[in-house]
Protein backbone atom coordinates (compact mmCIF):
# COMPACT_ATOMS: atom_id res chain seq x y z
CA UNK A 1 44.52 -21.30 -98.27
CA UNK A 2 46.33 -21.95 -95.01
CA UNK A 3 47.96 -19.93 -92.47
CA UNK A 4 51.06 -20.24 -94.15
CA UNK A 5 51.60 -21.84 -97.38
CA UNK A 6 52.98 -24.73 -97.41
CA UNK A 7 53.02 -25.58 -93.85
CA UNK A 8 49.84 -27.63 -92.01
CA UNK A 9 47.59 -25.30 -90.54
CA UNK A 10 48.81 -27.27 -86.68
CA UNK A 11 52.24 -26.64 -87.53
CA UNK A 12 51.52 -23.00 -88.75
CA UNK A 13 49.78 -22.33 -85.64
CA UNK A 14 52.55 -23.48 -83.38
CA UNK A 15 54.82 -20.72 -85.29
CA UNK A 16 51.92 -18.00 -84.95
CA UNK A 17 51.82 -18.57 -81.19
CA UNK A 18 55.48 -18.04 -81.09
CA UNK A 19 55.08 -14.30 -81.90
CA UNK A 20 56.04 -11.86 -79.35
CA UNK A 21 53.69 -9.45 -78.04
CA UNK A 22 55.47 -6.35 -79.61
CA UNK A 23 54.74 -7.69 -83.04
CA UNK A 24 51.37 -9.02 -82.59
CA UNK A 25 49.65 -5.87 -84.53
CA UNK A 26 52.25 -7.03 -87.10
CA UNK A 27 51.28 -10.25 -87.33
CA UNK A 28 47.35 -9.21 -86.99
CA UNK A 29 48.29 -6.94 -90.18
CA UNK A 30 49.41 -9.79 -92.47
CA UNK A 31 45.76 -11.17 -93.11
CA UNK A 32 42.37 -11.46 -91.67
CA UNK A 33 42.67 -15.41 -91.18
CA UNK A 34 45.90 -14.21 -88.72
CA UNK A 35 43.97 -11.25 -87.09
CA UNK A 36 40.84 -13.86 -86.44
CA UNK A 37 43.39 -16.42 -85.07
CA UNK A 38 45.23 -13.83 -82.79
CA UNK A 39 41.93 -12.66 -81.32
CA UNK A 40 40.62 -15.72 -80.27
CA UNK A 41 40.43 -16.41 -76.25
CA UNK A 42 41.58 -19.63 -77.35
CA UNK A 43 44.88 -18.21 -79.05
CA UNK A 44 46.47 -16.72 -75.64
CA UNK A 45 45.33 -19.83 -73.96
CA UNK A 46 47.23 -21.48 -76.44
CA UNK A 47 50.04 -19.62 -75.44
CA UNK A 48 49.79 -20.02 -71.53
CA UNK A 49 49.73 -24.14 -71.32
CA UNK A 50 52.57 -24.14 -73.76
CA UNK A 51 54.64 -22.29 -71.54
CA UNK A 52 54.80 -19.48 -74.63
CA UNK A 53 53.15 -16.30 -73.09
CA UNK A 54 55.98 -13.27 -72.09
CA UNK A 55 55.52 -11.21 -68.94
CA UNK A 56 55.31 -7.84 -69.81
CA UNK A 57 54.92 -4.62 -67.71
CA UNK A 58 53.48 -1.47 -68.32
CA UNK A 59 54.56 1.94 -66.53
CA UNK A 60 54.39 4.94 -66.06
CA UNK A 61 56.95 7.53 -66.83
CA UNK A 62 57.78 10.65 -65.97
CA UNK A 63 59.47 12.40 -69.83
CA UNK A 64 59.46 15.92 -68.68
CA UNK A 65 58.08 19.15 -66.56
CA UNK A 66 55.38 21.33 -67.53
CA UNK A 67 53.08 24.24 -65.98
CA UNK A 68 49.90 22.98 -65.36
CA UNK A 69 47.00 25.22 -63.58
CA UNK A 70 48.53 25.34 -59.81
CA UNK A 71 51.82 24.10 -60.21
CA UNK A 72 54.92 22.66 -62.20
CA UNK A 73 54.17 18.79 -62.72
CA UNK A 74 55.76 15.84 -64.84
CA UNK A 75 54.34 14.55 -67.71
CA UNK A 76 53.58 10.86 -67.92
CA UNK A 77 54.20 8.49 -70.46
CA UNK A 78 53.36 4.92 -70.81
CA UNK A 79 56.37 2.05 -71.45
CA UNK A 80 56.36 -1.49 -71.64
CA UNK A 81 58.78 -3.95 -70.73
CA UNK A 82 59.11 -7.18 -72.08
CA UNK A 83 60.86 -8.78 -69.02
CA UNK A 84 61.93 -12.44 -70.75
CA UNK A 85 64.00 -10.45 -73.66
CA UNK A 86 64.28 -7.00 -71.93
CA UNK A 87 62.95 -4.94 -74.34
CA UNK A 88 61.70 -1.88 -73.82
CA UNK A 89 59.09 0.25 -76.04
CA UNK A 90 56.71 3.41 -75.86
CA UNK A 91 52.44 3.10 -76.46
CA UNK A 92 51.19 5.75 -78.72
CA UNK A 93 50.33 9.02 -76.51
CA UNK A 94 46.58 8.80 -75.15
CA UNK A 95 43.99 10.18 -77.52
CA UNK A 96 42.94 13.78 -76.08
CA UNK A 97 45.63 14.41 -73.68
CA UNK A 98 48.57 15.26 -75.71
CA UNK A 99 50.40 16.39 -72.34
CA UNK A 100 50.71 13.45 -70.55
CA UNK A 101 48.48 10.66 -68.56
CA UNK A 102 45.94 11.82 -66.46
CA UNK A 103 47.17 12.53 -63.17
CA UNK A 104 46.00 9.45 -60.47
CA UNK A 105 44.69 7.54 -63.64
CA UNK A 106 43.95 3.72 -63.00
CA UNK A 107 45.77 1.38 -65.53
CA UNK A 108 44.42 -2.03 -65.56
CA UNK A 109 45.30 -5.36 -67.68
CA UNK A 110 42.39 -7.20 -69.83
CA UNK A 111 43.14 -9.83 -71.93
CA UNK A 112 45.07 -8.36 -74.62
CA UNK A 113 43.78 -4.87 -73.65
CA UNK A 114 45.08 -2.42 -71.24
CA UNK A 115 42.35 0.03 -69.83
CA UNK A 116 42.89 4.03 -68.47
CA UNK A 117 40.34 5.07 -66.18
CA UNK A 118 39.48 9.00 -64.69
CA UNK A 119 42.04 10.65 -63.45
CA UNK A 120 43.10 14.82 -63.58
CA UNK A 121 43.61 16.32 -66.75
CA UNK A 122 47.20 17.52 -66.30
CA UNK A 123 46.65 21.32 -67.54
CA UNK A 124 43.48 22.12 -66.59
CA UNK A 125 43.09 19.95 -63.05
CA UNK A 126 39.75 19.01 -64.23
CA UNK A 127 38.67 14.76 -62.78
CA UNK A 128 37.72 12.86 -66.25
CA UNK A 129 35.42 10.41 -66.54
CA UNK A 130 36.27 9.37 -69.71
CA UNK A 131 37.83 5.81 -70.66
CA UNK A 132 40.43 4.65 -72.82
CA UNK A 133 41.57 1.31 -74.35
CA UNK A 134 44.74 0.29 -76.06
CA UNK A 135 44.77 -2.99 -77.89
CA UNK A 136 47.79 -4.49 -77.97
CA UNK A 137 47.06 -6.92 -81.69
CA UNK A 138 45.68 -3.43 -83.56
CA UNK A 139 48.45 -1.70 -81.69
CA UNK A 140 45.76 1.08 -81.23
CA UNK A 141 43.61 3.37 -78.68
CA UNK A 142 40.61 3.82 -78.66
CA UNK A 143 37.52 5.33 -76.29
CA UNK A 144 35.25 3.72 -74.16
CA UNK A 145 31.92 4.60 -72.97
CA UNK A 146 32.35 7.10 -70.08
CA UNK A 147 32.23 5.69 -66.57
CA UNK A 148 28.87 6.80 -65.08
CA UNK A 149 28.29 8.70 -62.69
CA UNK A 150 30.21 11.67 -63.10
CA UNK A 151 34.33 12.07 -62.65
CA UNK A 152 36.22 9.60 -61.59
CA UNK A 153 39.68 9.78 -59.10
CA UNK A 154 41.20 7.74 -56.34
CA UNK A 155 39.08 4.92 -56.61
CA UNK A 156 39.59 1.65 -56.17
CA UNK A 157 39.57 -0.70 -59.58
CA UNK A 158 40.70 -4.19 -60.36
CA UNK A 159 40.41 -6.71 -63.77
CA UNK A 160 39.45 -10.27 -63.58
CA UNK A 161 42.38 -10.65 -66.46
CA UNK A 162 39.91 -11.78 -69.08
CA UNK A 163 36.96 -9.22 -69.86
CA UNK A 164 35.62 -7.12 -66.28
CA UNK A 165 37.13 -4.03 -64.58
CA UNK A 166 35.74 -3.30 -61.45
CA UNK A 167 35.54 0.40 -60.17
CA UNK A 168 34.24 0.67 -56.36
CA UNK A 169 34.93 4.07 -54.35
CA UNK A 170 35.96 7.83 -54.62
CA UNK A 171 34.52 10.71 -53.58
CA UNK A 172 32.14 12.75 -55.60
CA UNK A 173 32.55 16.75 -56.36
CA UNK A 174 31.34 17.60 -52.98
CA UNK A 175 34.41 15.39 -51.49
CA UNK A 176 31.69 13.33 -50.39
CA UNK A 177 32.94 9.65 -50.15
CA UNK A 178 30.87 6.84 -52.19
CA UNK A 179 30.01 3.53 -51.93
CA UNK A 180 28.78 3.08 -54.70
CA UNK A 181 30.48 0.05 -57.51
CA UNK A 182 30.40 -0.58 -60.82
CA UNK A 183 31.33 -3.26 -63.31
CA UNK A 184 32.83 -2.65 -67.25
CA UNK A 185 32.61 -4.80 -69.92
CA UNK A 186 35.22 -4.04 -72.15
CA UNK A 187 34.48 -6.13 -75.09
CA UNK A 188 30.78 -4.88 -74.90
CA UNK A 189 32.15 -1.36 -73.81
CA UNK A 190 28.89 -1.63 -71.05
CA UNK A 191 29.14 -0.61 -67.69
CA UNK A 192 26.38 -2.23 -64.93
CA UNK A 193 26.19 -1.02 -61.68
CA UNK A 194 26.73 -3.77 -58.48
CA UNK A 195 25.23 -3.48 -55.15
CA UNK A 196 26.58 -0.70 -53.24
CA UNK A 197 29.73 -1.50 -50.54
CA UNK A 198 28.03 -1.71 -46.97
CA UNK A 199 30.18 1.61 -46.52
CA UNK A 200 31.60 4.79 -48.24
CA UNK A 201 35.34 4.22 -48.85
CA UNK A 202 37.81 7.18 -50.33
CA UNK A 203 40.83 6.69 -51.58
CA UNK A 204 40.61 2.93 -51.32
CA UNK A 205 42.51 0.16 -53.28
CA UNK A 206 41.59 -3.14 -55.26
CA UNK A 207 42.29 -6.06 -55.94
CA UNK A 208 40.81 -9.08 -57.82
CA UNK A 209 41.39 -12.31 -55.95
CA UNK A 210 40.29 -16.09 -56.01
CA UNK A 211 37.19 -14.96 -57.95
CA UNK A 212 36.17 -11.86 -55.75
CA UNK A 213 37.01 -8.30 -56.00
CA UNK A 214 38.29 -6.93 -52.90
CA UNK A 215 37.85 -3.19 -52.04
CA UNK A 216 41.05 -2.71 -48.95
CA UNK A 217 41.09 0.42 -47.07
CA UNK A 218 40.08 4.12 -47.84
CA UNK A 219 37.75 6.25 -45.72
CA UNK A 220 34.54 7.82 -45.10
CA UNK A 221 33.60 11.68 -45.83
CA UNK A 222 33.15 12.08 -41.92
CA UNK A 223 36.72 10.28 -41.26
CA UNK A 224 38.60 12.62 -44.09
CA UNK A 225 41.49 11.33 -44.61
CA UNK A 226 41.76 8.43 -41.55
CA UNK A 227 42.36 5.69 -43.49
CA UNK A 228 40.39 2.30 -42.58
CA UNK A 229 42.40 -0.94 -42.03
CA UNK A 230 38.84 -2.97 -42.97
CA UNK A 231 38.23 -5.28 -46.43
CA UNK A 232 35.22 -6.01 -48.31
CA UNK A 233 34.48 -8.14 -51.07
CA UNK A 234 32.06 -8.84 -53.63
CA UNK A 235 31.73 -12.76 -54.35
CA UNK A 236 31.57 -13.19 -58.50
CA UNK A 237 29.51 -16.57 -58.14
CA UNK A 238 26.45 -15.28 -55.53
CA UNK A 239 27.15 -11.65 -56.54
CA UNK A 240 27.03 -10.73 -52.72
CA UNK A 241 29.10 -8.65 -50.94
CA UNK A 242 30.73 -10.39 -47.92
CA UNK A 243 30.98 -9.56 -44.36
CA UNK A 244 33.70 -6.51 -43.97
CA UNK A 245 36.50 -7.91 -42.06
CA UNK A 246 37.65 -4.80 -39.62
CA UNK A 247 41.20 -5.13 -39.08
CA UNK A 248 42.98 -6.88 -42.83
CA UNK A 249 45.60 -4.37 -42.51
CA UNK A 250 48.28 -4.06 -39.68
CA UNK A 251 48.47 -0.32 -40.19
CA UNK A 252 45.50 2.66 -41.74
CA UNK A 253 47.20 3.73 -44.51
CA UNK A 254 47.20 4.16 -48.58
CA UNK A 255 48.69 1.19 -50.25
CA UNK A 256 49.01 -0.74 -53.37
CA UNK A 257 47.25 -4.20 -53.44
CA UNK A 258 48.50 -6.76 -55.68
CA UNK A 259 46.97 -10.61 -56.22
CA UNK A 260 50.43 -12.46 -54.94
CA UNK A 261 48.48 -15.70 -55.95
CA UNK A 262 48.98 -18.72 -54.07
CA UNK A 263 46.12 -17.08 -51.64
CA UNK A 264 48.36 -14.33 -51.01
C-alpha cells in the first residue's frame, strides 16, 4: 500500500512534507510507513530545499510564583511559536519537575529534538545533572543519560543542528571553575569527553559556528566573577582546539551568543 491511497507515493510525499510541525506527532500517529518517512534525515531535508520548513521558537515562560528553598521565584514553562502562522502552543511539563524548568537550564535545538540540560531544581536549589529530550514527531519527553561528571549549571553548550550538543565549562561543587568539555550524542544518548579548553572558564557561553564550537567568555576560579573577553574553539574536522584569541569581545561581561550566519 502507499502513503496515501490512491495518490503516487511522489505526489503523497509532497503532501506529507507539507505538514506543519505542530501536527507532526499527528501525522507520525497515522501509520508506521508515515512515522518511518517523518523520521528520516532525508524528510526535513526535503523540507528545507523546497522552501517548506517553518521557523519556530521555543521559550521560556514565566506562569506563576512559588516558594522555593531561599526565596519566592517564577515558575517556568516552555512555549513554542510558530512564527510563519503565529501560532502559539505549550510542551508537556518536564518529566520530574512538576514545578517548573530548572532554574539556568540550557535548551538547545537537534534535529527534530529539543534538549534540557542541568540546571537548579526550583524547590530544593539542588544543580541536576540529569538530561531531558522532547521529540517533536512522538510529541513526547523523555530522559537521557546523565551528563558526567557530576551537576551541571552555567555552562556553556551549543548543537551542531543535526545530532551533537556540546557542553564546555562551569564550575564544580567547590565553585571551582572547569575546563573540562564534553560531547552528546543524542540519537545514541552517549556522551564522549573532548580535550580539555587550554583554560578554566565559568559562566561562559557557546556557540556552534562554521563547523567549530566556540566557548566566548566566562572566568577562572582565581578571577571569580571577572569575566574574560577571550574565545576558544574546538575545530570538528582536526578535533583540535584553536589558539584562544584574547580580546573577541569589546567589553568582559555575560552574554548570549548566537550563530548570525553569514560569518557573523
Amino acid at each position: 500500500m502507499g502513503l496515501i491511497p490512491g495518490l503516487p507515493d511522489d505526489v503523497a510525499y509532497e503532501c506529507l512534507i507539507r505538514v506543519s510541525v505542530d501536527h507532526l506527532s499527528t501525522a507520525a500517529s497515522v501509520s508506521t510507513t508515515w512515522k518511518a518517512k517523518i523520521e528520516l534525515s532525508e524528510f526535513r531535508h526535503r523540507q528545507k530545499i523546497t522552501g517548506l520548513t517553518r521557523p519556530i521558537i521555543v521559550m521560556a515562560q514565566a506562569k506563576e510564583s512559588h516558594a522555593m528553598k531561599f526565596m519566592f521565584m517564577p515558575a517556568y514553562q516552555l512555549l513554542v511559536y510558530e512564527a510563519e502562522s503565529g501560532n502559539w502552543y505549550k510542551l508537556p511539563p518536564l518529566p520530574r519537575f512538576p514545578n517548573g524548568l530548572p532554574l539556568f537550564c540550557q535548551l538547545v535545538g537537534v534535529g527534530l529534538d529539543l534538549v534540557i540540560i542541568g540546571g537548579y531544581d526550583p524547590v530544593t536549589w539542588e544543580v541536576s545533572k540529569l538530561v531531558f529530550i522532547y521529540n517533536f514527531i512522538s510529541a513526547k519527553w523523555r530522559q537521557g543519560v546523565d551528563v558526567p561528571g557530576g551537576p551541571r549549571s552555567f555552562f556553556a553548550c551549543a548543537s551542531n543542528s543535526d545530532l551533537m550538543v556540546f557542553i564546555a565549562g562551569e564550575h564544580d561543587n567547590n565553585k571551582n571553575a572547569l575546563s573540562s568539555v564534553i560531547m552528546y550524542d543524542v540519537v545514541k544518548d552517549a556522551q564522549t569527553p573532548l580535550p580539555d579548553m587550554s583554560r578554566e572558564r565559568n559562566e561562559c557561553k557557546g556557540v556552534f559556528h562554521n563547523e567549530k564550537f566556540h566557548v566566548i567568555g566566562g572566568y577562572n576560579t582565581e578571577g571569580q566573577g571577572r569575566f574574560e573577553r577571550s574565545v576558544e574553539a574546538f575545530d570538528i574536522a582536526t578535533w583540535q582546539w584553536r589558539d584562544v584569541e584574547e580580546n573577541f569581545l569589546g567589553i568582559a561581561t555575560c552574554r548570549t551568543c548566537v550563530d548570525g550566519m553569514s560569518g557573523r
